[in-house]
Protein backbone atom coordinates (compact mmCIF):
# COMPACT_ATOMS: atom_id res chain seq x y z
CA UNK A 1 -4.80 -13.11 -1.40
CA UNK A 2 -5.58 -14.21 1.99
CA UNK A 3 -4.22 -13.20 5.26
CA UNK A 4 -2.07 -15.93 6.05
CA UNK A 5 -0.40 -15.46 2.44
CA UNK A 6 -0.24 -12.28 2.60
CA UNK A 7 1.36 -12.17 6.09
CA UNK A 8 4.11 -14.79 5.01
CA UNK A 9 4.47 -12.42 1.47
CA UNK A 10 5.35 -9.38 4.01
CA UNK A 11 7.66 -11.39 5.90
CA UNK A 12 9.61 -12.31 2.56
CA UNK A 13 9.78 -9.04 1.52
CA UNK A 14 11.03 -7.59 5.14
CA UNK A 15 13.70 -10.46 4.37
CA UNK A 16 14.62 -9.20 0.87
CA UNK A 17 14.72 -5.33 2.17
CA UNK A 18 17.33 -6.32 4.93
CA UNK A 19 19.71 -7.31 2.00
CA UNK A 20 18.50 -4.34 -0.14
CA UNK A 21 17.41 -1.50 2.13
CA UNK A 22 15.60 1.20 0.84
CA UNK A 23 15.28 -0.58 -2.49
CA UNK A 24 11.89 1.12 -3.88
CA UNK A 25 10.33 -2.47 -5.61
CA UNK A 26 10.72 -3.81 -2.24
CA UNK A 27 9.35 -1.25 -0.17
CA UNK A 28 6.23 -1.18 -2.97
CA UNK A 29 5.74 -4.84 -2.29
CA UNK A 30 5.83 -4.87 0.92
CA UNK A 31 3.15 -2.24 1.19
CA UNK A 32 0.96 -4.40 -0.91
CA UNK A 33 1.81 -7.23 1.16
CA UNK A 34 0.80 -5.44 4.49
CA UNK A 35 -2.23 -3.99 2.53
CA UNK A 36 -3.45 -7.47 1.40
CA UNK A 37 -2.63 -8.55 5.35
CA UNK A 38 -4.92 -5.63 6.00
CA UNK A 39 -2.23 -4.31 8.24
CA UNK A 40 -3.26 -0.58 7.06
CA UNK A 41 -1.44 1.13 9.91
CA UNK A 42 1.62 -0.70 8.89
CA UNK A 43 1.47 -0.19 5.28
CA UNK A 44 0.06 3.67 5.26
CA UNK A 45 4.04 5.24 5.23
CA UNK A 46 5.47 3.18 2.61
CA UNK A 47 1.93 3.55 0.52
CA UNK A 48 2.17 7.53 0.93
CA UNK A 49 6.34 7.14 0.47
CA UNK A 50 5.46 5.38 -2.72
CA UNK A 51 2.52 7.32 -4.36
CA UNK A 52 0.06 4.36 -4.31
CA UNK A 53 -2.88 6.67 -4.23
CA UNK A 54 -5.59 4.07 -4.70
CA UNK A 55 -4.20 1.77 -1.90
CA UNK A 56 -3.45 4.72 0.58
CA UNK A 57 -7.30 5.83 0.32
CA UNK A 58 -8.39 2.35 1.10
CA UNK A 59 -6.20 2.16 3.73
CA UNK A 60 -7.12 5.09 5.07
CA UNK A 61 -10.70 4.57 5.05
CA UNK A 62 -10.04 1.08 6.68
CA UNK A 63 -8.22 2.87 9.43
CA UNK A 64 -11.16 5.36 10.08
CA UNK A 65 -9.49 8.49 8.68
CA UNK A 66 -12.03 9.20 5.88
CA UNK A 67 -11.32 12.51 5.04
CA UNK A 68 -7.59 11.96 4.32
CA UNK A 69 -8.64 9.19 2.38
CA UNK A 70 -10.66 11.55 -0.14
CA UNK A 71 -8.00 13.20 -2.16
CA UNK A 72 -6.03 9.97 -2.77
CA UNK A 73 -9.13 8.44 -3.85
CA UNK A 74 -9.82 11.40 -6.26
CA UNK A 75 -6.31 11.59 -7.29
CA UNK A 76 -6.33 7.78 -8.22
CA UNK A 77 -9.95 8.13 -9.91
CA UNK A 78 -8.24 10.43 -11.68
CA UNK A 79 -5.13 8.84 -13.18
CA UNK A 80 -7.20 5.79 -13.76
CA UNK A 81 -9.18 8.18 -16.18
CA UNK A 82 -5.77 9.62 -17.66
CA UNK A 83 -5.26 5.43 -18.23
CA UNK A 84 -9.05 5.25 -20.04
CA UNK A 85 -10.34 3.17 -17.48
């Protein structure tokens, strides 16, 4: 997904959370919006809020904050094991 798209995806999904605030599907695609839109910042609470482990480590190795990035990257290597991957 490129930027542009994946600004204009956020912006929908800021749309659909006004009418359902707080709804967790939004909230979880709207962090992979802002992630795609490489708006890490943005996208780091509702990552953590949501569990996204994989995407929070990225995000927080794009943002310069690699040691916080390490567990979530361990704990996603891990589930992705649990899944056989």
């Amino acid at each position: 997904m490129n930027i542009l798209v994946a600004t204009a995806a956020a912006a929908a999904w800021r749309k659909a959370l006004e009418l359902q605030p707080g709804m967790a599907a939004l909230e979880k695609g709207l962090a992979r919006a802002l992630f795609a839109g490489r708006a890490y910042e943005e996208a780091l609470p509702l990552l953590a809020k949501h569990g996204m482990e994989a995407e929070l480590g990225e995000a927080l190795l794009e943002t310069g904050k690699a040691a916080e990035a390490i567990p979530h990257l361990l704990k996603a290597r891990g589930a992705g094991a649990a899944l056989g991957r």
